[in-house]
Each structure stands twice: as C-alpha cells, then as structure tokens.
Protein backbone atom coordinates (compact mmCIF):
# COMPACT_ATOMS: atom_id res chain seq x y z
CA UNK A 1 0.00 0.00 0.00
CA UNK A 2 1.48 3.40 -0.88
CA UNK A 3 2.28 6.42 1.68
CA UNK A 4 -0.94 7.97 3.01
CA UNK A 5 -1.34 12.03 1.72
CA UNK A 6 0.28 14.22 3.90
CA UNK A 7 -0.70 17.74 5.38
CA UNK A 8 -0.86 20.54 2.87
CA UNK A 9 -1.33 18.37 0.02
CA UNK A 10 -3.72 19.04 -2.75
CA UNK A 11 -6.07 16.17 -4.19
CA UNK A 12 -7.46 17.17 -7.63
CA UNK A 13 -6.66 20.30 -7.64
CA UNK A 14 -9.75 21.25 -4.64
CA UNK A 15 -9.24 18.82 -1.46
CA UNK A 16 -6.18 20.43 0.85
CA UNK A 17 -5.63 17.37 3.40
CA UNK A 18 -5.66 19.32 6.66
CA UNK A 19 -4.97 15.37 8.54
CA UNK A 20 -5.65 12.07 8.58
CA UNK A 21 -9.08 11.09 11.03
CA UNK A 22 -8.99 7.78 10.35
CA UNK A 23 -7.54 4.31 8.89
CA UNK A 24 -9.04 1.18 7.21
CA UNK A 25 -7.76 -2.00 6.11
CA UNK A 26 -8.03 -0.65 2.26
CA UNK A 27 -7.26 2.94 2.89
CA UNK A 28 -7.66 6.50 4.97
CA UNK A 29 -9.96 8.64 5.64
CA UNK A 30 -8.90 12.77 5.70
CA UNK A 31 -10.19 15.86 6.93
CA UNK A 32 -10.02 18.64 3.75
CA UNK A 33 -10.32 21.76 2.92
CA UNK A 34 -12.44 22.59 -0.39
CA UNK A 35 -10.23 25.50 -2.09
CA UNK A 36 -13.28 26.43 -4.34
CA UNK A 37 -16.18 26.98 -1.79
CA UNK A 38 -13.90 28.72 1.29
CA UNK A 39 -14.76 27.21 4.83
CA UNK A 40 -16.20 24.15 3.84
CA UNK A 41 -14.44 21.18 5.37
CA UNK A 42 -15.03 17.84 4.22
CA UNK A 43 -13.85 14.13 4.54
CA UNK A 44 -12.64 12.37 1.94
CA UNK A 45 -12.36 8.31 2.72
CA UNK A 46 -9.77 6.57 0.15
CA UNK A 47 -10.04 3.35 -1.19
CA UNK A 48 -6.92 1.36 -2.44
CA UNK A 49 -7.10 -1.11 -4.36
CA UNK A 50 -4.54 -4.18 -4.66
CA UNK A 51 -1.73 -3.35 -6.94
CA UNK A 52 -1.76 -7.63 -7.80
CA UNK A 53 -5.34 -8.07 -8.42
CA UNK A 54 -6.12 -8.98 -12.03
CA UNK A 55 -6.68 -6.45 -14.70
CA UNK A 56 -10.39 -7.43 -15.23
CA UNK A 57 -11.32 -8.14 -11.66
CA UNK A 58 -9.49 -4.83 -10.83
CA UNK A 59 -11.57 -2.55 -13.77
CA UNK A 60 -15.19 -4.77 -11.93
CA UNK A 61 -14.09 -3.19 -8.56
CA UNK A 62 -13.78 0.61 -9.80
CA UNK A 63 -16.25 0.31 -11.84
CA UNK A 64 -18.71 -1.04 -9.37
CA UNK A 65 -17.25 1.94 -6.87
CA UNK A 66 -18.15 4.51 -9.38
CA UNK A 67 -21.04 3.19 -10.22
CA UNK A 68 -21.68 2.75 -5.78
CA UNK A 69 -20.34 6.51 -5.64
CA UNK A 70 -22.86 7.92 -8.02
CA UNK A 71 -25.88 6.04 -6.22
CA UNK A 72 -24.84 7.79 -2.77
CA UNK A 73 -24.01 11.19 -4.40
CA UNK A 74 -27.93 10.95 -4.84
CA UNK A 75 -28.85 10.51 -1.10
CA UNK A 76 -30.33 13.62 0.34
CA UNK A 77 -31.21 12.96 4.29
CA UNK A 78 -30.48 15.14 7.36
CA UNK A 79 -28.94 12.03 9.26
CA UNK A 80 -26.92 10.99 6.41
CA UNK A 81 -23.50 13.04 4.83
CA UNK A 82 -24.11 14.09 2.16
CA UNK A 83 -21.66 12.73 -0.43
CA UNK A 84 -20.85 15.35 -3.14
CA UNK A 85 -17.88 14.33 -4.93
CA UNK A 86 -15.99 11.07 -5.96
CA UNK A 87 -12.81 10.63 -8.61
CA UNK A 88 -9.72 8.61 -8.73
CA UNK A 89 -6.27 8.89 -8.71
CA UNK A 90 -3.99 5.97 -10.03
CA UNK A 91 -5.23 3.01 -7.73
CA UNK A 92 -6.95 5.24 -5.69
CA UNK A 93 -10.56 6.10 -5.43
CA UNK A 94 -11.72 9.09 -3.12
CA UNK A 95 -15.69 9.48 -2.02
CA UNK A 96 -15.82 13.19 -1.01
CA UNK A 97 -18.97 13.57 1.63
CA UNK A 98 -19.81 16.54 4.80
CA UNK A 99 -17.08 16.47 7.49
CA UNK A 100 -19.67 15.83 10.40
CA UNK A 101 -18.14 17.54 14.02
CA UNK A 102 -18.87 15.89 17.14
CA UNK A 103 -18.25 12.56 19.42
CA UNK A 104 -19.27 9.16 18.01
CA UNK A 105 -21.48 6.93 20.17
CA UNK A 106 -18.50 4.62 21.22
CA UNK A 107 -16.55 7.64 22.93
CA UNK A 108 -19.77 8.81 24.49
CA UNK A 109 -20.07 5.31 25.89
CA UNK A 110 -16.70 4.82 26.77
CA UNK A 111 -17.41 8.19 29.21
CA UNK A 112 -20.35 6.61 30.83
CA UNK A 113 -18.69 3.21 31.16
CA UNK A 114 -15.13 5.32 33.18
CA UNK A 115 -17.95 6.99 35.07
CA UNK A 116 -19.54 3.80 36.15
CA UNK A 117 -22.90 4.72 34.77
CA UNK A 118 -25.01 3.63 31.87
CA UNK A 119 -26.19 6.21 28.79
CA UNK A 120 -29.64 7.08 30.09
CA UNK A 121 -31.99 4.79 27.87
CA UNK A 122 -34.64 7.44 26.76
CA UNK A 123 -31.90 9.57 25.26
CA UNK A 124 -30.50 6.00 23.50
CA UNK A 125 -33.75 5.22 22.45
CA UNK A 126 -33.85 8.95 20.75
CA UNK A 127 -30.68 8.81 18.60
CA UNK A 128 -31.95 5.06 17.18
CA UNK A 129 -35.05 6.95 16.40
CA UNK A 130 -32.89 9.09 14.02
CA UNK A 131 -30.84 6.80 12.86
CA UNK A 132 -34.09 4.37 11.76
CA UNK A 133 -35.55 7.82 10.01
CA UNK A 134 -31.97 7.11 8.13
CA UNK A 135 -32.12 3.59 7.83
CA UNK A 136 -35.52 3.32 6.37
CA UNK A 137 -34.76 6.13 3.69
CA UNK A 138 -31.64 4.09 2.49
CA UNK A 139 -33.91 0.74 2.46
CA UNK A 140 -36.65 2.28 0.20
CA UNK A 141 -34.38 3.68 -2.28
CA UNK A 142 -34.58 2.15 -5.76
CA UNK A 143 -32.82 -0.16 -5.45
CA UNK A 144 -32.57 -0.68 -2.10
CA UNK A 145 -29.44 0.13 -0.22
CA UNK A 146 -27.84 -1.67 3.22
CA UNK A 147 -25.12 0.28 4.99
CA UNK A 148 -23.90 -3.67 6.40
CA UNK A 149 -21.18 -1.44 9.28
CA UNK A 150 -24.03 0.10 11.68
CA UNK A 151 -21.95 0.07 14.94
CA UNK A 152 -21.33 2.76 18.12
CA UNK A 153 -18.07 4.03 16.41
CA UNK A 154 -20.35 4.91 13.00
CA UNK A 155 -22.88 7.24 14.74
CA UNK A 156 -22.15 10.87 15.38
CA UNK A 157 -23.86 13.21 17.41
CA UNK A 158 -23.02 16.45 16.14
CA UNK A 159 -23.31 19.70 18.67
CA UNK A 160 -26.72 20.56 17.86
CA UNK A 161 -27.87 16.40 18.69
CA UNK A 162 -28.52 15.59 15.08
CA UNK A 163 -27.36 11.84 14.84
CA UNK A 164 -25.00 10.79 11.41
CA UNK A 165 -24.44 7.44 10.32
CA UNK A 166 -20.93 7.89 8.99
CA UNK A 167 -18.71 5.36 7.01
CA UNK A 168 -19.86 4.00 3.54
CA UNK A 169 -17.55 1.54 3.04
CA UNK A 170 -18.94 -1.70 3.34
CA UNK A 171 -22.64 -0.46 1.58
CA UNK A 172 -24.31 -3.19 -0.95
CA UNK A 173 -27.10 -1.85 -3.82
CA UNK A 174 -29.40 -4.34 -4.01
CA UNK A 175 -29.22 -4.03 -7.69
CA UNK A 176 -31.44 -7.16 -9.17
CA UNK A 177 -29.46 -9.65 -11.13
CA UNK A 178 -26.22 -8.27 -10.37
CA UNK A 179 -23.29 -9.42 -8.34
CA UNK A 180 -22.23 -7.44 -5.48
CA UNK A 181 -19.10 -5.96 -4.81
CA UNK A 182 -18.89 -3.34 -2.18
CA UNK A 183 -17.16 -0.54 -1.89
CA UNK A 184 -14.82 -2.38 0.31
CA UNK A 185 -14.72 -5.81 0.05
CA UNK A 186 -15.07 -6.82 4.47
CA UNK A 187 -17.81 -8.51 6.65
CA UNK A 188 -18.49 -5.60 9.22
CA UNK A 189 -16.93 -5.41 12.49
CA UNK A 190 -17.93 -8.77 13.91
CA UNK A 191 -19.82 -8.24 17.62
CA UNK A 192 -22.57 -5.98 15.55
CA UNK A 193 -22.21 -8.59 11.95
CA UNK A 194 -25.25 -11.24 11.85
CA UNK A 195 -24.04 -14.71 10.58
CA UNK A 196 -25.43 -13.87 6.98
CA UNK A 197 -23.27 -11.15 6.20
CA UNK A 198 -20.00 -13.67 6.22
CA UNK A 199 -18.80 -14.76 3.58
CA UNK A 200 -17.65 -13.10 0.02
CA UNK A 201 -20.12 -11.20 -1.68
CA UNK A 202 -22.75 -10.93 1.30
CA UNK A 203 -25.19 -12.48 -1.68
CA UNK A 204 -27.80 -13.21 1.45
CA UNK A 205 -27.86 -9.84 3.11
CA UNK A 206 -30.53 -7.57 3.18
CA UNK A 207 -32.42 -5.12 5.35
CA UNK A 208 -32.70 -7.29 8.15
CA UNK A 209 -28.76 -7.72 8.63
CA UNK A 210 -29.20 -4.02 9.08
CA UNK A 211 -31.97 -4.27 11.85
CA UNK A 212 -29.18 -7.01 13.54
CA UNK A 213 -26.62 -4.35 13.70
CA UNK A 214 -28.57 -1.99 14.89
CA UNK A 215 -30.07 -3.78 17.81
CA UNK A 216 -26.29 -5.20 18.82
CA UNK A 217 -25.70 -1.79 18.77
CA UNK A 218 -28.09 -0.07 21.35
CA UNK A 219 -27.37 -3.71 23.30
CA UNK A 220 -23.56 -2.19 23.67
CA UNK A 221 -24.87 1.08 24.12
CA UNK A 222 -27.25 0.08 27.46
CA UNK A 223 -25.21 -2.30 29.32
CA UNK A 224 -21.49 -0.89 28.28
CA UNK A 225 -20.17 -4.54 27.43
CA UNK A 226 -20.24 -5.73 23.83
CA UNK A 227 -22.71 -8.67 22.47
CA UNK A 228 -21.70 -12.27 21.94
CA UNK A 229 -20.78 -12.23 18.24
CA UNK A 230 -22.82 -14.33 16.32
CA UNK A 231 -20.75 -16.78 15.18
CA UNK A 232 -20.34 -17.62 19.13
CA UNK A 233 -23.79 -17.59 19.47
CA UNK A 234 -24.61 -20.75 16.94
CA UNK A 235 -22.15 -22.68 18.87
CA UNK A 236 -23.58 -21.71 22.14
CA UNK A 237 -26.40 -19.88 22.61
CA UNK A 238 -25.99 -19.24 25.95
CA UNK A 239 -23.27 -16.76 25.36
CA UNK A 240 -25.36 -14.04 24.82
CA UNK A 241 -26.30 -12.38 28.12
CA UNK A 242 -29.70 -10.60 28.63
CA UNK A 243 -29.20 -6.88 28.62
CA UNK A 244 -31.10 -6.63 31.91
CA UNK A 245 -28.54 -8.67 33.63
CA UNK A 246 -26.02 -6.34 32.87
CA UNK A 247 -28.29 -3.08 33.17
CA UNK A 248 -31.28 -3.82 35.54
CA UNK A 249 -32.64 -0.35 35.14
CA UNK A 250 -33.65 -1.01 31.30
CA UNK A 251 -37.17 -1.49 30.37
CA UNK A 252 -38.02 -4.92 29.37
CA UNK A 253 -39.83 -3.67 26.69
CA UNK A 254 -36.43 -2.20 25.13
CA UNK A 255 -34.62 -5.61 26.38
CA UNK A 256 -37.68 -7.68 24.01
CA UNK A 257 -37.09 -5.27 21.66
CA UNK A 258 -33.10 -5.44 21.56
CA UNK A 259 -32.83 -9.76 21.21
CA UNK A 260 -35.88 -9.82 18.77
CA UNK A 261 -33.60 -7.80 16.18
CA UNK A 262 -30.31 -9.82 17.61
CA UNK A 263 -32.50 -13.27 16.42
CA UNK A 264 -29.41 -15.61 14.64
CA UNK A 265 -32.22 -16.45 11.63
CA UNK A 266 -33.16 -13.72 9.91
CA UNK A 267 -36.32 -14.15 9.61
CA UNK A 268 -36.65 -13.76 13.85
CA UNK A 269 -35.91 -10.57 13.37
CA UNK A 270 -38.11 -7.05 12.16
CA UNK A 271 -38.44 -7.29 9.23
CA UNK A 272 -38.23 -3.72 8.74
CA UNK A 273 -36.46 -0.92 10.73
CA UNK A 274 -39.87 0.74 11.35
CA UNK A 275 -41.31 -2.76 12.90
CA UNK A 276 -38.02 -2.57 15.25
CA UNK A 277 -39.14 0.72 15.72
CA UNK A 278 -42.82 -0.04 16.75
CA UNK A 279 -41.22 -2.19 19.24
CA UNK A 280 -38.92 -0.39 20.93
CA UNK A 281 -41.29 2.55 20.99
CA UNK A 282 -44.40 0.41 21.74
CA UNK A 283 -46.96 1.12 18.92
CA UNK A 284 -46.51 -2.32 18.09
CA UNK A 285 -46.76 -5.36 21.16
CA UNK A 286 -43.66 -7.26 20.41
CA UNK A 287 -44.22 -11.36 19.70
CA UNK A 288 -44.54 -13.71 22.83
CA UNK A 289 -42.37 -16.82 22.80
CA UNK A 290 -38.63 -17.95 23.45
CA UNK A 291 -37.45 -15.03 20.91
CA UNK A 292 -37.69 -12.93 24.26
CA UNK A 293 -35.09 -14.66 26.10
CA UNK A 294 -31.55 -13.84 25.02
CA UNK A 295 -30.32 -18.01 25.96
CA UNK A 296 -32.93 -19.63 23.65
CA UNK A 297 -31.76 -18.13 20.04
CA UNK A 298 -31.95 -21.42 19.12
CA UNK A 299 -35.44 -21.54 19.09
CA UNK A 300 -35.31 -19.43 15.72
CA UNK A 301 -34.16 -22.50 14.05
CA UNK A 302 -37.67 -23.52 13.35
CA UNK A 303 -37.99 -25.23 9.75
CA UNK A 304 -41.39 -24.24 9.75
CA UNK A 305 -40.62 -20.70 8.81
CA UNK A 306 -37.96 -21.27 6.13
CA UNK A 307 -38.18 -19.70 2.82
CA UNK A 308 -36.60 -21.28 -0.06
CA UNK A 309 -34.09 -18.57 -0.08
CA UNK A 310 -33.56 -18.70 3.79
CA UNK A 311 -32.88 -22.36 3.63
CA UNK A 312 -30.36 -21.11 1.40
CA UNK A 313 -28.50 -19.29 3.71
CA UNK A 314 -28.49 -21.63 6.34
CA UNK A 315 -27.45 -23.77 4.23
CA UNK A 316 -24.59 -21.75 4.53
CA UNK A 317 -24.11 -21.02 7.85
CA UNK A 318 -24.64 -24.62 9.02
CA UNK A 319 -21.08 -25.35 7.16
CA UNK A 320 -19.73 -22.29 8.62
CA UNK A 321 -20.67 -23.66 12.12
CA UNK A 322 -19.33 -26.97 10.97
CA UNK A 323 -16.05 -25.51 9.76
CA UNK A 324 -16.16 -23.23 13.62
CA UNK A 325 -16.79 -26.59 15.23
CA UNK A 326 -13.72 -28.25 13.61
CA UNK A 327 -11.25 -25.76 14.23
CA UNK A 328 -12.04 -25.48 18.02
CA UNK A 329 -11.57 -29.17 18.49
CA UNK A 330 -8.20 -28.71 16.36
C-alpha cells in the first residue's frame, strides 16, 4: 500500500488534506479543505485497491465503486453526509462527503462506562429513532441500499444532537441480477455482523442484517459490554447475556425489543427498521415466545418458517458452524 497524503497536500486540484481522522484496512480517511467553496471542510475516505489483483477483476471493482459513488451522491437525508464528490487517482478512489463535528457513540459510551454509569436509555432510544428515520430512507431507495457497518463508532452526534451514520464503506445496492461488490470488500466489524453477512459477496444480506446491527448496537450502548458475536452464538447460545442482567434499570420492553432484532435467523428478526421501531417505541406489542429470552436463540431455528431462499442461507451457515466446530476441536 502506498504512503498515506500528507498535510498541505492538494487532491485534484480542490481537497487540501488538513490530517488524517482515520484508517481502514483498504485505505484513509482525511479531513479537507475545499479551495473552491472557502470554509467548507469535508472528509474524503480513500479506497486502495490491490496493486496484484487482475486487470479485469481490478476494472469490476472501480467500476462497481463509481457506479456505488454515483448512487450515494444521490442521497439527500439530514442524518446521512451528504456525499458530493468522488474521482480517482492511479489506484486510488476518493468518495468526497460533509465532514460531520462531534463525538461518536463509542466515545460517548466509553465516558459513561469510566464513570460507572449507563447512557440514560430514553436519550439512547432517541438517537436510534434518528438513525431508523436514516435507515428506512436508504432501504426504500430504488434499489434498495444496506449500509452492512451500523456500529457505536459509526454514529455521530453532532453539537446541535442531530445523529450521522458515517462510514460507507462496506454499503451493498441491491441491484437485481447483479453481483455485489462493495465498496470495500469486508464482513463488518464482527460483535454488531449477523451470521449472513460472512462470507464473500454478502449475496444473502438484506435489510434485516441491518436491523441485527442496529439492535447489537443499542445492546452495547445500554449495558457498556459488547454482544456475543454471532458466530459464538450458533455454537452456544448461551453466550449471549440478557441486557437486563447487565443493566437492571432497562425497560423490558427495550430488552424484548433489543434480542428480537439480535435473532441468529433472519427471519426472527423485524423485518423492517420501522417494525423494530414499533417495538422499541411500543406502537406495536412485540411477539410472545422464546425469541424474548436472550439463551434460547436457538429456538429461531424452526424449519417451519424457512423460505426457499432462507434455507439457502443456512445452508450456509450450518457449514460455517461446521467448519467453527472443527477448528475449536483442532
């Protein structure tokens, strides 16, 4: 991978790299000046490709990332950045969206957890409000788009309390017919990444692998200590603890509300982020059964609710168990 750009330097003639806010596995992500409309600071995250892949597979990854780009240069929503440039530079590609000020979710409850408190859970439940306003915008789009990275360290609260969902780089476009290749090729940060979402091309994903993020998310949020990761979970459901035994003060409505979108089968879960919503909020009575109770996710295994496609998938993740399975008893 080449040097990062350094301070003072100039990307296409407009983007002055004041410093660098953040790293990836593929590339950076810098805080800019734009030299034709003074004041306005902006990030600009870099993807790198590999210098050894393939001609042809190389040309399918930019041109899917331009093609990615233009699709979020479109978005227009107050809890989303707006994107409003993208171009390339040798191996590099750039995506040019709103510098957005303000403390991410995971260094506001980093605070709480040094204070030895808990975020208060109305004031959660008010920035997942805002980010579901943004979540259900992206999932009606034609076609439909999944951010797949919804985690603490993704969300910013600016000053004024407008929430952000930051960080594009792992978004899929559910384009029919057409093979996915993100933006950046990854599986999500793994305690917020349902079990669908490994593998390749993320072929099985959809809106509901969103919904799982987003309720592992407000579980880190209320209780300070990170979910059992999913692929844990298959092997032993009783890994994942009930958010009330780690924060008695939480509502068990918002505890229901949290494991129903944490459900290992997809199709446990919401399936949309205003059902979760409902829930949490209580226009909608969430389902009664063992979906409640964060040690039976195995009850979500029922074959009685499997769609040809969802077969499909677990399918998948039965190997991936199998191949989990094998390498612990290595």
């Amino acid at each position: 991978m080449s040097l990062p750009a350094q301070s003072g330097e100039t990307l296409r003639g407009r983007y002055r790299i004041r410093e660098q806010i953040g790293q990836g596995g593929m590339g950076n992500i810098y805080l800019a000046e734009d030299l034709r409309l003074e004041g306005r600071l902006c990030a600009l995250k870099e993807v790198e490709h590999d210098r050894a892949l393939p001609e042809n597979i190389f040309k399918e990854a930019r041109d899917q990332f331009l093609r990615e780009a233009t699709i979020l240069a479109r978005l227009d929503h107050p809890n989303l950045p707006k994107v409003s440039d993208f171009f390339s530079i040798e191996q590099r590609d750039y995506l040019v969206m709103d510098f957005v000020p303000g403390k991410d979710l995971r260094a506001l409850m980093l605070e709480a957890r040094k204070q030895k408190r808990f975020l208060a859970e109305a004031e959660a439940l008010g920035w997942i409000g805002q980010l579901s306003d943004a979540l259900n915008y992206l999932h009606t789009q034609t076609p439909p788009i999944i951010h797949r990275d919804i985690k603490p360290s993704n969300i910013k609260i600016t000053p004024a309390g407008l929430v952000k969902l930051v960080d594009f780089g792992l978004v899929k476009v559910l384009a029919p017919e057409e093979v996915t290749i993100t933006v950046i090729q990854g599986q999500g940060t793994a305690l917020y990444t349902p079990l669908e979402q490994y593998g390749g091309d993320g072929a099985h994903t959809d809106a509901r692998s969103d919904i799982y993020s987003l309720g592992a998310t407000l579980y880190h949020l209320l209780t300070n200590e990170p979910p059992a990761e999913a692929r844990i979970r298959f092997l032993d459901s009783s890994r994942l603890v009930s958010p009330r035994a780690l924060n008695p003060e939480l509502s068990i409505r918002t505890e229901r509300a949290i494991l129903r979108a944490m459900s290992l089968h997809p199709d446990g879960r919401p399936q949309t982020v205003d059902e979760f919503r409902q829930y949490l909020f209580g226009a909608r009575d969430l389902p009664t059964g063992p979906l409640g109770a964060a040690r039976q996710t195995h009850a979500a295994f029922d074959l009685d609710i499997l769609t040809p496609d969802s077969a499909l998938v677990w399918a998948s993740v039965g190997l991936l168990g199998l191949s989990l399975a094998l390498t612990l008893l290595r």
